[in-house]
N, C-alpha and C. Protein backbone atom coordinates (compact mmCIF):
# COMPACT_ATOMS: atom_id res chain seq x y z
N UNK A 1 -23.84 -3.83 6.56
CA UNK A 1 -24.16 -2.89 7.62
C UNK A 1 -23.04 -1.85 7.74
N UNK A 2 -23.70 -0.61 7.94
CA UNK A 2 -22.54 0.39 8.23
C UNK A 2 -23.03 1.05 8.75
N UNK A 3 -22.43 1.61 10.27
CA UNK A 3 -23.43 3.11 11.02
C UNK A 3 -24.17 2.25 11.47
N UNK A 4 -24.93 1.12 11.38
CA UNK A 4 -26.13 0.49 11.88
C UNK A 4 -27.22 1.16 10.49
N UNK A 5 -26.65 1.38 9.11
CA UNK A 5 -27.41 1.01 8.52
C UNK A 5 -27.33 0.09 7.27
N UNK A 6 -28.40 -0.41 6.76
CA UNK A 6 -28.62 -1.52 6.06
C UNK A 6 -28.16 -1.36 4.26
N UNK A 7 -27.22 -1.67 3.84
CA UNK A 7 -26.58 -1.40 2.55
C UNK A 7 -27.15 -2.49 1.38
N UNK A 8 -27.32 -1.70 0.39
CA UNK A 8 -27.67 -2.61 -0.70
C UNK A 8 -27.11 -2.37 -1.61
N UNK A 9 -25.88 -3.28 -2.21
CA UNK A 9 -24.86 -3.32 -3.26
C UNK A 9 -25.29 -3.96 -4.30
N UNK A 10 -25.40 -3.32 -5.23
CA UNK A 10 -26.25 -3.97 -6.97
C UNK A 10 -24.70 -3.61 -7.89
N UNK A 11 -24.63 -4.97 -8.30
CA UNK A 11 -23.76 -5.11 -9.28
C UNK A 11 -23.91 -5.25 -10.79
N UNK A 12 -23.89 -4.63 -11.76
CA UNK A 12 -24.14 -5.24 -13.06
C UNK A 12 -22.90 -4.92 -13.51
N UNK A 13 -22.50 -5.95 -14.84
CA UNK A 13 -21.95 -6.11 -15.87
C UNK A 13 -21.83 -6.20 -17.14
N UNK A 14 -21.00 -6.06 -17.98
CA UNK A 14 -20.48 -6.12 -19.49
C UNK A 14 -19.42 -6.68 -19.94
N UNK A 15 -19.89 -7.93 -20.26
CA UNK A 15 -18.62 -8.61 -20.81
C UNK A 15 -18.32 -8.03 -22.64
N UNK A 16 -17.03 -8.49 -22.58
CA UNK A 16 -16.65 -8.38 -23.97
C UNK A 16 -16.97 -6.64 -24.53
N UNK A 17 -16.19 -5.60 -23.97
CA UNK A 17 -16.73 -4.42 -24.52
C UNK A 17 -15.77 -3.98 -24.43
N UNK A 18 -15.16 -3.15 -25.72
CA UNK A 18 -14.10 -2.08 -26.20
C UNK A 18 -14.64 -0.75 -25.98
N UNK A 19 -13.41 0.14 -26.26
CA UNK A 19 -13.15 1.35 -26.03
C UNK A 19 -12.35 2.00 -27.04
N UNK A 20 -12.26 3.36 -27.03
CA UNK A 20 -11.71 3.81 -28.17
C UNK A 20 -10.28 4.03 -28.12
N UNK A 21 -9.21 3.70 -29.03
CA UNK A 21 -8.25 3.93 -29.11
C UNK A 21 -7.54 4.99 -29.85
N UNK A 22 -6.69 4.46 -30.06
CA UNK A 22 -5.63 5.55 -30.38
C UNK A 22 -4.92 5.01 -31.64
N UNK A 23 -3.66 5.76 -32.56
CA UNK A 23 -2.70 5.13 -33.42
C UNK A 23 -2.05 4.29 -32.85
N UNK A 24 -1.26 5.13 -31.68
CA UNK A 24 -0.45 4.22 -31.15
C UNK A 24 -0.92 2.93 -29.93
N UNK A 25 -2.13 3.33 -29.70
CA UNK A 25 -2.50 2.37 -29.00
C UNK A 25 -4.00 1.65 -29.16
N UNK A 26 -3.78 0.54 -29.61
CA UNK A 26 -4.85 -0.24 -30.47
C UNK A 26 -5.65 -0.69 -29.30
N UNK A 27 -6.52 -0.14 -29.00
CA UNK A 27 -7.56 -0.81 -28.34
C UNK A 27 -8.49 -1.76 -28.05
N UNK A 28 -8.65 -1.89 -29.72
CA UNK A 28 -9.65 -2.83 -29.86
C UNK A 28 -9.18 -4.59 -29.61
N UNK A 29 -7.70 -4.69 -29.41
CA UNK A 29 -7.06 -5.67 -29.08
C UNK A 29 -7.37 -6.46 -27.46
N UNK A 30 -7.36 -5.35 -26.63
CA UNK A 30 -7.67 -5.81 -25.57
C UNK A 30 -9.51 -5.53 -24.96
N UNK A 31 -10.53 -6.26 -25.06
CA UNK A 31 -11.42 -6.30 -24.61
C UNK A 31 -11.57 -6.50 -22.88
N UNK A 32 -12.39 -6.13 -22.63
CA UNK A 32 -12.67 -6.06 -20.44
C UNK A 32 -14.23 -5.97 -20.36
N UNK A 33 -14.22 -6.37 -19.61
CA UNK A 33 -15.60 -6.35 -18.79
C UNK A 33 -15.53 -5.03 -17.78
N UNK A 34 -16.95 -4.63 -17.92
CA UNK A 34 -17.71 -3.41 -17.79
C UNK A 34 -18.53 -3.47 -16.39
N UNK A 35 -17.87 -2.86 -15.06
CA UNK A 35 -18.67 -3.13 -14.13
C UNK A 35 -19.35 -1.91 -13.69
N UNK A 36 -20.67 -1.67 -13.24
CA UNK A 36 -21.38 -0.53 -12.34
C UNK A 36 -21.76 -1.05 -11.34
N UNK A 37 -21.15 -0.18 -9.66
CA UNK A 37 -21.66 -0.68 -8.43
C UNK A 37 -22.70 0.36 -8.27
N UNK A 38 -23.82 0.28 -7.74
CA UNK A 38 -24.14 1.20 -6.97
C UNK A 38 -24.76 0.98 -5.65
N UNK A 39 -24.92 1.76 -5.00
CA UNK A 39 -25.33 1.19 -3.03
C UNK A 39 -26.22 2.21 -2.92
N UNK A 40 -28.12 1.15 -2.59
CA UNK A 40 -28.68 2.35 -2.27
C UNK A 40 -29.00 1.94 -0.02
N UNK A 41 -29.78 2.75 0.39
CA UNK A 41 -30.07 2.55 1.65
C UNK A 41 -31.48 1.61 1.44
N UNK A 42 -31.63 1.59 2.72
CA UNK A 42 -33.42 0.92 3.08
C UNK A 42 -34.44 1.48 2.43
N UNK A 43 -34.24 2.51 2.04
CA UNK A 43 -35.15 3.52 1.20
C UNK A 43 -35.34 3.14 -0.06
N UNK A 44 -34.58 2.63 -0.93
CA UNK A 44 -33.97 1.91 -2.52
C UNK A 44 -33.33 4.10 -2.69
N UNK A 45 -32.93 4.41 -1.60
CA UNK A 45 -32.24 5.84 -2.60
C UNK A 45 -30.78 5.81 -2.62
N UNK A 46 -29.89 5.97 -3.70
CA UNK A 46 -28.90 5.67 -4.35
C UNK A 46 -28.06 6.78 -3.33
N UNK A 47 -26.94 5.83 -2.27
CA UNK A 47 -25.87 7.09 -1.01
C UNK A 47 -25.05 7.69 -2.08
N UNK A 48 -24.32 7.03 -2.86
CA UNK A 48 -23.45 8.00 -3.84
C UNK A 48 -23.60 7.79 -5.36
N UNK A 49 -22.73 8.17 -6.24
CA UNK A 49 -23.06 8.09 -7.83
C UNK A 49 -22.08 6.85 -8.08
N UNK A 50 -22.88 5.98 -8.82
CA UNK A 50 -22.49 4.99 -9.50
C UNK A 50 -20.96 4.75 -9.59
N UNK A 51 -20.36 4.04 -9.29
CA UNK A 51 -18.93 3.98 -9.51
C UNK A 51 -18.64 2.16 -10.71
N UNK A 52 -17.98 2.73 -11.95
CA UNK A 52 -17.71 2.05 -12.75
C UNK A 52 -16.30 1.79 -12.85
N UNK A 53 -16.41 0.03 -12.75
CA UNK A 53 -14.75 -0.50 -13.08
C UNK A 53 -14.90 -1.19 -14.48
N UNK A 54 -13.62 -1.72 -14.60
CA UNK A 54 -13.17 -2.56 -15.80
C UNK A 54 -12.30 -3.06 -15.32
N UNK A 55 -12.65 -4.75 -15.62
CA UNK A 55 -11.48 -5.80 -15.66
C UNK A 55 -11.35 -6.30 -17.03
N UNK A 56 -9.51 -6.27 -16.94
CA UNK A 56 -9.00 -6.46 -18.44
C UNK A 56 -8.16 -7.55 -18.21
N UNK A 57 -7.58 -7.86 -19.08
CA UNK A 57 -6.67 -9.16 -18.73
C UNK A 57 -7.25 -10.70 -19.40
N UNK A 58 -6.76 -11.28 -19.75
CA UNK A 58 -6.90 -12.51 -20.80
C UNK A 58 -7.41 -13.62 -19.41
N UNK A 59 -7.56 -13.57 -18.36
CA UNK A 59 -8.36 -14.35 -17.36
C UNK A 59 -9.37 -13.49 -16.46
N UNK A 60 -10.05 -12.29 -17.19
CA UNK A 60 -10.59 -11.44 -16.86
C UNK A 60 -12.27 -12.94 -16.38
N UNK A 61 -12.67 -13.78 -16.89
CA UNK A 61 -13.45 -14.14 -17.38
C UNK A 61 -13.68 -15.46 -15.72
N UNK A 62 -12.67 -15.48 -15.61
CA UNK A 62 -12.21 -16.64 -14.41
C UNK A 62 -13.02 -15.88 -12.95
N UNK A 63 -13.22 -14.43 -12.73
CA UNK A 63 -13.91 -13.59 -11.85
C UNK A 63 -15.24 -13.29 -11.78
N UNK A 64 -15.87 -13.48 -10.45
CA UNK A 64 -17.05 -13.46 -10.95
C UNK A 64 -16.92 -11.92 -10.85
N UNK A 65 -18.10 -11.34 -10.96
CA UNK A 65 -18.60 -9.97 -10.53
C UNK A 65 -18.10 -9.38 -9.04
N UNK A 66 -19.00 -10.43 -7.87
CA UNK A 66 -18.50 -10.05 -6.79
C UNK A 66 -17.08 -10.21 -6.39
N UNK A 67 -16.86 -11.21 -7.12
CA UNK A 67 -14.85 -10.64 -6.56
C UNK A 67 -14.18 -9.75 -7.13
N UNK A 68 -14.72 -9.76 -8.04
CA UNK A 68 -13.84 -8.30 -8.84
C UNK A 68 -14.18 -7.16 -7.54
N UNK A 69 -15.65 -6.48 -7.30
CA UNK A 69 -15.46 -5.89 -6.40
C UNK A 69 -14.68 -6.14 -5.06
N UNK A 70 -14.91 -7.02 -4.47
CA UNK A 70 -14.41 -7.49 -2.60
C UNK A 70 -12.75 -6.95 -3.10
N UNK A 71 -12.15 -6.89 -4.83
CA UNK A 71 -10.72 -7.13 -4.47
C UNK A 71 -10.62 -5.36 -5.21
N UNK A 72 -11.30 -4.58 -5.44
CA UNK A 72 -11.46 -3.33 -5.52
C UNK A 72 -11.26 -2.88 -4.07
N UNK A 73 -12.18 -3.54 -3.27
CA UNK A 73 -12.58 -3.13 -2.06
C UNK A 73 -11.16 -3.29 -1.14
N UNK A 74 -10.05 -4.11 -1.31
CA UNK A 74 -8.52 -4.11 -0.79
C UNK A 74 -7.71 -2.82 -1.18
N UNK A 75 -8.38 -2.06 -2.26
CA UNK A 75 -7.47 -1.04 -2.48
C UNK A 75 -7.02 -0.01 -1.28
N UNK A 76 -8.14 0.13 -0.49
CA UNK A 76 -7.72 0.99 0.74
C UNK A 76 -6.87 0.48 1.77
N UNK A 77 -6.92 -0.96 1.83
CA UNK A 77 -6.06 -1.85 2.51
C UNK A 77 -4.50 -1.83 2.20
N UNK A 78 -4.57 -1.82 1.08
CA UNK A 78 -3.29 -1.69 0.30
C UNK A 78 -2.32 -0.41 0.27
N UNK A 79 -3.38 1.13 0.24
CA UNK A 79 -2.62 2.08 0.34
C UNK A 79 -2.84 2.67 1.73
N UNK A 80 -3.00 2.28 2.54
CA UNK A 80 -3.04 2.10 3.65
C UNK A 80 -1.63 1.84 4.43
N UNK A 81 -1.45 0.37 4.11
CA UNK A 81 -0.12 -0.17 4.27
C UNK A 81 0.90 0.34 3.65
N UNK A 82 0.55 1.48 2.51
CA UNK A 82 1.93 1.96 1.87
C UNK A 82 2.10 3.20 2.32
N UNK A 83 1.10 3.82 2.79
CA UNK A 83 1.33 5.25 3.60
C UNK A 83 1.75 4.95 5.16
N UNK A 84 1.16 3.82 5.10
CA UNK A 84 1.68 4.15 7.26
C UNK A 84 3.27 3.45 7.12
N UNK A 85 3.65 2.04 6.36
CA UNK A 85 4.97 1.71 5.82
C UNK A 85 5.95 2.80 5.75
N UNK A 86 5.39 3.84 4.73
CA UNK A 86 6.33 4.69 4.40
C UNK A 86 6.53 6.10 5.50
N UNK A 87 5.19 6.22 6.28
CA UNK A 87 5.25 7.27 7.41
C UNK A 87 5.84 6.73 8.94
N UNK A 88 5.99 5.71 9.02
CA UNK A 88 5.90 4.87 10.61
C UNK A 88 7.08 3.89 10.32
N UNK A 89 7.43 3.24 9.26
CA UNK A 89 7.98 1.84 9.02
C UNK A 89 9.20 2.13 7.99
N UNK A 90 9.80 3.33 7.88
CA UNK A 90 10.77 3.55 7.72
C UNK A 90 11.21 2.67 6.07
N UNK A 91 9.75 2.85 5.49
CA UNK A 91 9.88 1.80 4.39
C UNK A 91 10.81 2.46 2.95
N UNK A 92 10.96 3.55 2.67
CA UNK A 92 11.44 3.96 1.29
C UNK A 92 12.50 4.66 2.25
N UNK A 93 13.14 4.27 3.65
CA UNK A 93 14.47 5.58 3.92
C UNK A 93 15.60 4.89 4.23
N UNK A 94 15.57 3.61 3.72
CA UNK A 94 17.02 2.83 3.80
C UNK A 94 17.39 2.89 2.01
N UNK A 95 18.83 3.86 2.55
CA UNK A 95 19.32 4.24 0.63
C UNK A 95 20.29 3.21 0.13
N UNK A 96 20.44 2.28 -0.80
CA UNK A 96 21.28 1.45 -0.76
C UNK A 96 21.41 1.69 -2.44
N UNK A 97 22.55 1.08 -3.07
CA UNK A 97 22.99 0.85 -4.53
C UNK A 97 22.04 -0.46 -4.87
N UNK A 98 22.62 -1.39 -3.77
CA UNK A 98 21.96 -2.96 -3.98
C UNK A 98 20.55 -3.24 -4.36
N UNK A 99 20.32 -3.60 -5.46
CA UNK A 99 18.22 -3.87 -5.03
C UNK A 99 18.32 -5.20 -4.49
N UNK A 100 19.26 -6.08 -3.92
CA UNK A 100 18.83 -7.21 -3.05
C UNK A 100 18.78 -7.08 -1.44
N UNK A 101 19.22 -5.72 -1.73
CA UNK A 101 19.75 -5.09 -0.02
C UNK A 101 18.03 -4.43 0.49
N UNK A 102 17.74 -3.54 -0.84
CA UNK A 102 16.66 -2.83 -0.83
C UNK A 102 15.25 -3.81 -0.54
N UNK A 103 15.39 -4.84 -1.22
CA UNK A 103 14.29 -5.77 -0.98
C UNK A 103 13.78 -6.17 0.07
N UNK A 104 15.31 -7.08 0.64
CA UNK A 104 15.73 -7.65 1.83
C UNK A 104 14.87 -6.48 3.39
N UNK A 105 14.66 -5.11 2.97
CA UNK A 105 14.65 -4.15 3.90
C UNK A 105 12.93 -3.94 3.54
N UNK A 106 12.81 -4.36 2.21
CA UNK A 106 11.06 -3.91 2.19
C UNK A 106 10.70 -4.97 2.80
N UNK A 107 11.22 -6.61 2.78
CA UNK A 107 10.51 -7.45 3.73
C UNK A 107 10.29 -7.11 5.34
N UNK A 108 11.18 -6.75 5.57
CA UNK A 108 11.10 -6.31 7.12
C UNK A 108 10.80 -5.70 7.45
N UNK A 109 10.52 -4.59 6.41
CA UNK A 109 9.06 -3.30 6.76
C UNK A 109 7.67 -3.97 6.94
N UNK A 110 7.79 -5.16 5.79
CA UNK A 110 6.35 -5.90 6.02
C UNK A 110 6.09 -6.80 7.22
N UNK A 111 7.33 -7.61 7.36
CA UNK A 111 7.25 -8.37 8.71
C UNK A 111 7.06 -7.50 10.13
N UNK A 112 7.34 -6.39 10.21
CA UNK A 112 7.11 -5.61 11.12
C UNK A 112 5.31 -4.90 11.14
N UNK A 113 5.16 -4.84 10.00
CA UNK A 113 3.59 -4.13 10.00
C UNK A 113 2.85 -5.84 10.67
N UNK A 114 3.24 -6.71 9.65
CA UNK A 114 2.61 -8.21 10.42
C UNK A 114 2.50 -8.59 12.08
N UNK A 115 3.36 -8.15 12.69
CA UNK A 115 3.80 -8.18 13.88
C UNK A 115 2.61 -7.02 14.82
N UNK A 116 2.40 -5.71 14.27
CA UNK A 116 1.26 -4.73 15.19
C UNK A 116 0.71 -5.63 14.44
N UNK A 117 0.40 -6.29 13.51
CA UNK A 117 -1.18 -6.77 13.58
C UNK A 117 -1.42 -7.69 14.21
N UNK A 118 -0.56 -8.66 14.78
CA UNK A 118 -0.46 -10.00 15.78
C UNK A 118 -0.76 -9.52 17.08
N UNK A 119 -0.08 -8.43 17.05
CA UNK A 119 -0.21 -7.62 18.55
C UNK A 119 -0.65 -6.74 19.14
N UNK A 120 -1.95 -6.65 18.06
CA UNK A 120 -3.42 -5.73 18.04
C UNK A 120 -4.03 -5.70 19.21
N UNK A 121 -3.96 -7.62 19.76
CA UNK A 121 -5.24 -7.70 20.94
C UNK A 121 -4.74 -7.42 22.22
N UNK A 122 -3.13 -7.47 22.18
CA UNK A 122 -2.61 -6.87 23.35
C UNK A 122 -1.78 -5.72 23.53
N UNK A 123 -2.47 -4.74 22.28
CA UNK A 123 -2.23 -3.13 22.92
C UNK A 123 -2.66 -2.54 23.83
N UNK A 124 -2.37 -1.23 24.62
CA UNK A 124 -3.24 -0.90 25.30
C UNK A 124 -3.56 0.63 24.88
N UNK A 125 -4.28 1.53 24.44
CA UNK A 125 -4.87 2.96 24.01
C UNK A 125 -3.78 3.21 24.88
N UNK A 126 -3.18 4.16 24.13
CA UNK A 126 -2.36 5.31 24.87
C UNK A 126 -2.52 7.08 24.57
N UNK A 127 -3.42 7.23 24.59
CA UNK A 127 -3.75 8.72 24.37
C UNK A 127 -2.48 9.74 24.32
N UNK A 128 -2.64 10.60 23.39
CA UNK A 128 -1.72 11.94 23.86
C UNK A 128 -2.48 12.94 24.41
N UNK A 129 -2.10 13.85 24.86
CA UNK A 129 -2.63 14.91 25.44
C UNK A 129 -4.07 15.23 24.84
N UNK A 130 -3.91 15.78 23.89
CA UNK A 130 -5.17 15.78 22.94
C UNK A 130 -5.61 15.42 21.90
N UNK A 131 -5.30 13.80 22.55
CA UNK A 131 -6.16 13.13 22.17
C UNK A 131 -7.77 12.50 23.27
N UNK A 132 -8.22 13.48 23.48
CA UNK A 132 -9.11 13.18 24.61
C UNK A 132 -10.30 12.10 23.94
N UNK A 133 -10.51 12.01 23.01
CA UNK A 133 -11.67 11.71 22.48
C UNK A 133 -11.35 9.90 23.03
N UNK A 134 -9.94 9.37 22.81
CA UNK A 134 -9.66 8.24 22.79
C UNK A 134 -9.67 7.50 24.23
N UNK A 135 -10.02 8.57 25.43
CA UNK A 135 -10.12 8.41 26.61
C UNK A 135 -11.48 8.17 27.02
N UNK A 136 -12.26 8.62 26.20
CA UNK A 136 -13.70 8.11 26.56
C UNK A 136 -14.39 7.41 26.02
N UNK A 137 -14.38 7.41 24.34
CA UNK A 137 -14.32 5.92 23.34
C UNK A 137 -13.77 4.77 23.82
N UNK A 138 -14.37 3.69 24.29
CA UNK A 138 -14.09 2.57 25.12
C UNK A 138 -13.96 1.47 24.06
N UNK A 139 -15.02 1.62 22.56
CA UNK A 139 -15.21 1.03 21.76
C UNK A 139 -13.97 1.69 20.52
N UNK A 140 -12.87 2.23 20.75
CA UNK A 140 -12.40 2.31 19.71
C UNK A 140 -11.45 1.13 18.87
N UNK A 141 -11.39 1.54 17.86
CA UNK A 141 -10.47 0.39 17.11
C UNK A 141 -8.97 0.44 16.93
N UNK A 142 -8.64 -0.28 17.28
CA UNK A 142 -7.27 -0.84 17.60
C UNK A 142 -6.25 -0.55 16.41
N UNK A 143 -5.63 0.79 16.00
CA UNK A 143 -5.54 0.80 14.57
C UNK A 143 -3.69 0.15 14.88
N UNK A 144 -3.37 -0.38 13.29
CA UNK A 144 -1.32 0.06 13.63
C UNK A 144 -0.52 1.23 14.30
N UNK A 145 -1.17 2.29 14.53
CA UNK A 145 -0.40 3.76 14.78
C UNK A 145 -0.80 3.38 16.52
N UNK A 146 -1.72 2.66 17.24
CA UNK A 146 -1.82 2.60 18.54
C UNK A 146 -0.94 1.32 18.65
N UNK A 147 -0.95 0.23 18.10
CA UNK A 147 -0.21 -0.90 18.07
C UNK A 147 1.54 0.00 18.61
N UNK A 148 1.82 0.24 17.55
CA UNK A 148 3.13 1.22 17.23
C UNK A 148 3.40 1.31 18.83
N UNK A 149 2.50 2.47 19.24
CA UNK A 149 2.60 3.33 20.27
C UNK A 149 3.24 2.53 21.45
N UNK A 150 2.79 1.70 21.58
CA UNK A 150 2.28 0.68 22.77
C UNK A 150 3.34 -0.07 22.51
N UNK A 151 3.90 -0.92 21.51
CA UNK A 151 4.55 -2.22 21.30
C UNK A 151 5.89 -2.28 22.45
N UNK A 152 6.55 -0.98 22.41
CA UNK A 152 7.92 -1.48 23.40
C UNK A 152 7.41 -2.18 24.94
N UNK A 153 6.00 -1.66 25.21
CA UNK A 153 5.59 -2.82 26.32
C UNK A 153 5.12 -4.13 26.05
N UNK A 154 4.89 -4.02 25.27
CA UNK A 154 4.38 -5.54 24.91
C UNK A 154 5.62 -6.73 24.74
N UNK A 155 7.01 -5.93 23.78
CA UNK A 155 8.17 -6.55 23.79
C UNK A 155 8.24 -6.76 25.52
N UNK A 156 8.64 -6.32 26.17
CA UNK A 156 9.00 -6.19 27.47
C UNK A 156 8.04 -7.54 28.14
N UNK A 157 6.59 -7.20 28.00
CA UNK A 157 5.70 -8.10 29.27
C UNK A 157 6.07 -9.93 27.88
N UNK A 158 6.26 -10.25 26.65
CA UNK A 158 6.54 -11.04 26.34
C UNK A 158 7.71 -12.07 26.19
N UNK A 159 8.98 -10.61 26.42
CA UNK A 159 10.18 -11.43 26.77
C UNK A 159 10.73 -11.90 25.20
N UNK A 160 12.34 -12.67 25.29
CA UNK A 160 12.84 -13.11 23.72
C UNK A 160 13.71 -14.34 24.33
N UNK A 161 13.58 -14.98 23.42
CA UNK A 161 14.48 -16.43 23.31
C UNK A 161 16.29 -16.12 22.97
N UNK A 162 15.99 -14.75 22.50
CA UNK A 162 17.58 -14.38 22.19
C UNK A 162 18.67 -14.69 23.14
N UNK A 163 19.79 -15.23 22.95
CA UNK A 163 20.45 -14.38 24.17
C UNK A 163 21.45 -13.73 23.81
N UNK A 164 22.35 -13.19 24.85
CA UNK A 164 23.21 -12.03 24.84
C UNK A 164 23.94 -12.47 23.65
N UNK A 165 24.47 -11.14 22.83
CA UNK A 165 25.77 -11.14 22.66
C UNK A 165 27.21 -11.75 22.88
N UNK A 166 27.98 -12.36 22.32
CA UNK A 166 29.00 -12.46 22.51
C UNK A 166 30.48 -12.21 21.84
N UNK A 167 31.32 -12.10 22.54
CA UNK A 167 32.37 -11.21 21.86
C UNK A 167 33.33 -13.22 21.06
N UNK A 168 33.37 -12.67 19.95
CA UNK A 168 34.22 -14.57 18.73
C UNK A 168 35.11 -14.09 18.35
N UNK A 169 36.26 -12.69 18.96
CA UNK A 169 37.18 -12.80 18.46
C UNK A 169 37.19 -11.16 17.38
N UNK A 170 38.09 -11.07 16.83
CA UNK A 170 38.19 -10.07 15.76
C UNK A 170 38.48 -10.52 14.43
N UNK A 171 37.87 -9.63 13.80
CA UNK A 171 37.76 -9.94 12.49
C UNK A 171 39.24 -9.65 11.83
N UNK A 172 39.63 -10.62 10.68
CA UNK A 172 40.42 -10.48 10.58
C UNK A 172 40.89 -9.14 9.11
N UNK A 173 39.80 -8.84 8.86
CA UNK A 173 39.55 -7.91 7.65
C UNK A 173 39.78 -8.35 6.43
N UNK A 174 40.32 -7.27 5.24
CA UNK A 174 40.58 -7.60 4.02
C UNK A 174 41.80 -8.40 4.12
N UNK A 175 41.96 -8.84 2.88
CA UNK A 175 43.48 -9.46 2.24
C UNK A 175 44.54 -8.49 2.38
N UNK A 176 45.36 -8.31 2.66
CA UNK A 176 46.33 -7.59 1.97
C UNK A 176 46.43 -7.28 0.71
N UNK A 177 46.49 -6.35 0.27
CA UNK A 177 46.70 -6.11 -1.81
C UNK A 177 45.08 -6.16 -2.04
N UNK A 178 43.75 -5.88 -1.31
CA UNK A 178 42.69 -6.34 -2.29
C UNK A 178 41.89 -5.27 -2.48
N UNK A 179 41.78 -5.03 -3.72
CA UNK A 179 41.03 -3.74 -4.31
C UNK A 179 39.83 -4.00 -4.79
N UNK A 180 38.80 -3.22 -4.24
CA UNK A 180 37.46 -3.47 -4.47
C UNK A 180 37.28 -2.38 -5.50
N UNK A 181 36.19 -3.15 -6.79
CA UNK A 181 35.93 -2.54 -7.79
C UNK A 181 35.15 -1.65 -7.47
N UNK A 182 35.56 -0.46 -8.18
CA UNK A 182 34.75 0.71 -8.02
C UNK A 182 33.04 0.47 -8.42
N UNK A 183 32.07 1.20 -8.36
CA UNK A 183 30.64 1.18 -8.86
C UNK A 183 31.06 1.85 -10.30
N UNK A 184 30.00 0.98 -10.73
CA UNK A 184 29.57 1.96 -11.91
C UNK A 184 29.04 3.11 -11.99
N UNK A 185 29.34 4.29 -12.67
CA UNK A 185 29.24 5.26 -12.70
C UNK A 185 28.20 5.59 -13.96
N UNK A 186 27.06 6.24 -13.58
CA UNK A 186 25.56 6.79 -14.16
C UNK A 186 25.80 7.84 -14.00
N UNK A 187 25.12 8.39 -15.63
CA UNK A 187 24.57 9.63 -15.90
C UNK A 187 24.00 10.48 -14.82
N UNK A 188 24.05 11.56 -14.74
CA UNK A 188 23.02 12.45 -14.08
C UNK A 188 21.57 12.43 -14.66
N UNK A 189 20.56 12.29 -14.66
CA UNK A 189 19.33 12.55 -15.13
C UNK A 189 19.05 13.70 -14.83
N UNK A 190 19.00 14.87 -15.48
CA UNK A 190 17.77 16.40 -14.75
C UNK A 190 16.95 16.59 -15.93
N UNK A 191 16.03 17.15 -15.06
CA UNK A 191 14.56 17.05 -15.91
C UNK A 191 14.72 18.53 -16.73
N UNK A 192 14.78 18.42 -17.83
CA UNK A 192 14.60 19.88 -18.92
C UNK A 192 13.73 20.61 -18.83
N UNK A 193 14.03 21.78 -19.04
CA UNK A 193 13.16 22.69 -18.30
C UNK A 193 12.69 23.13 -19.74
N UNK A 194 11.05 23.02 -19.76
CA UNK A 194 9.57 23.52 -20.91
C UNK A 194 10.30 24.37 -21.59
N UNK A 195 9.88 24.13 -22.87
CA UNK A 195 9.81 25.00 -23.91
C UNK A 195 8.96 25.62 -24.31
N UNK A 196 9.38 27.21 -24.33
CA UNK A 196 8.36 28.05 -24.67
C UNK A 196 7.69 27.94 -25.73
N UNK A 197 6.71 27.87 -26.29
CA UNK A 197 6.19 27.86 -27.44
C UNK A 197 5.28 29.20 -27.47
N UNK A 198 5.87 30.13 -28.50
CA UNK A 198 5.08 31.24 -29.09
C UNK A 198 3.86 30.82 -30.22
N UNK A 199 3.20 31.75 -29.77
CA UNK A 199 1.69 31.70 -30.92
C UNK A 199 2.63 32.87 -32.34
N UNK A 200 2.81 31.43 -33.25
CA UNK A 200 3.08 32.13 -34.99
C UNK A 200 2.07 32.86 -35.08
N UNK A 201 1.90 33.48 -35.84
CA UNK A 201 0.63 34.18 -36.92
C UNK A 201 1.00 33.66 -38.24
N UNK A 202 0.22 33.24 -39.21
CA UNK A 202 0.33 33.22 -40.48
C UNK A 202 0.67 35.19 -41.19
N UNK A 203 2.02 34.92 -42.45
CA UNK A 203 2.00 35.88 -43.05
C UNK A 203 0.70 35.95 -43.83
């Protein structure tokens, strides 16, 4: 169902079917299965044009049909979470040398998107100015960007097990005499700028 209308998803397949390759890239090595969705309405008339996948992979065979699609169907889920991550969740703007530092910081971009989704059912719509539409939509959906909006009350009406701060003293710092190894030092990479290529003439 979508809109309140009635969808009909027809799946067919092709197992075991190649494609054309290349010198450098032998094709005929890796075989995939050949999928066409198409969705018509109550009518049997076809809403958009056929959309064709391929699953490749040496356990291509372990999937049926319909999961191959349902896990097509996560793709919007997926870049979803990598655009609002990277617009809202501060996910690619911590700059570090470390990739265990960098990691450590993509988990907590994720544990934080996990968290508006826990705390979906107790947002409350907070409209901006013009956003009027969201003031009279009673039925709207609860997206992460309203979660977002809302959450410093929700911290607040839920409270934390934390407690304060406390001051253990001062650190006592480095050693005396201790020299930290410099980083390694990398190339510059810049990208070369096109070469013109003139049209020869034969003499």
């Amino acid at each position: 169902m979508k809109k309140g209308r009635q969808l009909t998803v027809t799946i067919s397949g092709w197992k075991q079917m190649l494609m054309r390759g290349t010198k450098n890239y032998k094709m005929n090595n890796h075989p995939f299965t050949l999928l066409q969705i198409v969705v018509r309405d109550q009518e049997r008339n076809s809403i958009w044009k056929p959309m064709w996948l391929i699953v490749i992979g040496s356990r291509r065979d372990e999937l049926s049909l319909v999961d191959c699609y349902q896990c097509y169907r996560q793709r919007y889920d997926m870049e979803h979470l990598f655009r609002f991550g990277k617009q809202r969740l501060l996910m690619t703007s911590y700059l570090t040398p470390d990739v265990h530092h960098e990691e450590n910081w993509f988990k907590l971009t994720l544990l934080s998107y996990v968290n508006l989704w826990a705390a979906r059912k107790l947002a409350v719509v907070l409209p901006r100015d013009w956003e009027q539409y969201l003031k009279t939509n009673k039925s709207i959906k609860i997206t992460p960007s309203l979660v977002q909006r809302d959450f410093s009350r929700i911290i607040t009406t839920l409270g934390t097990f934390a407690k304060f701060p406390k001051r253990r003293g001062f650190s006592s710092g480095r050693i005396k005499g201790y020299k930290k190894a410099p980083r390694t030092r990398h190339d510059v990479i810049k990208k070369g700028s096109k070469k013109s290529t003139e049209n020869l003439k034969a003499p």
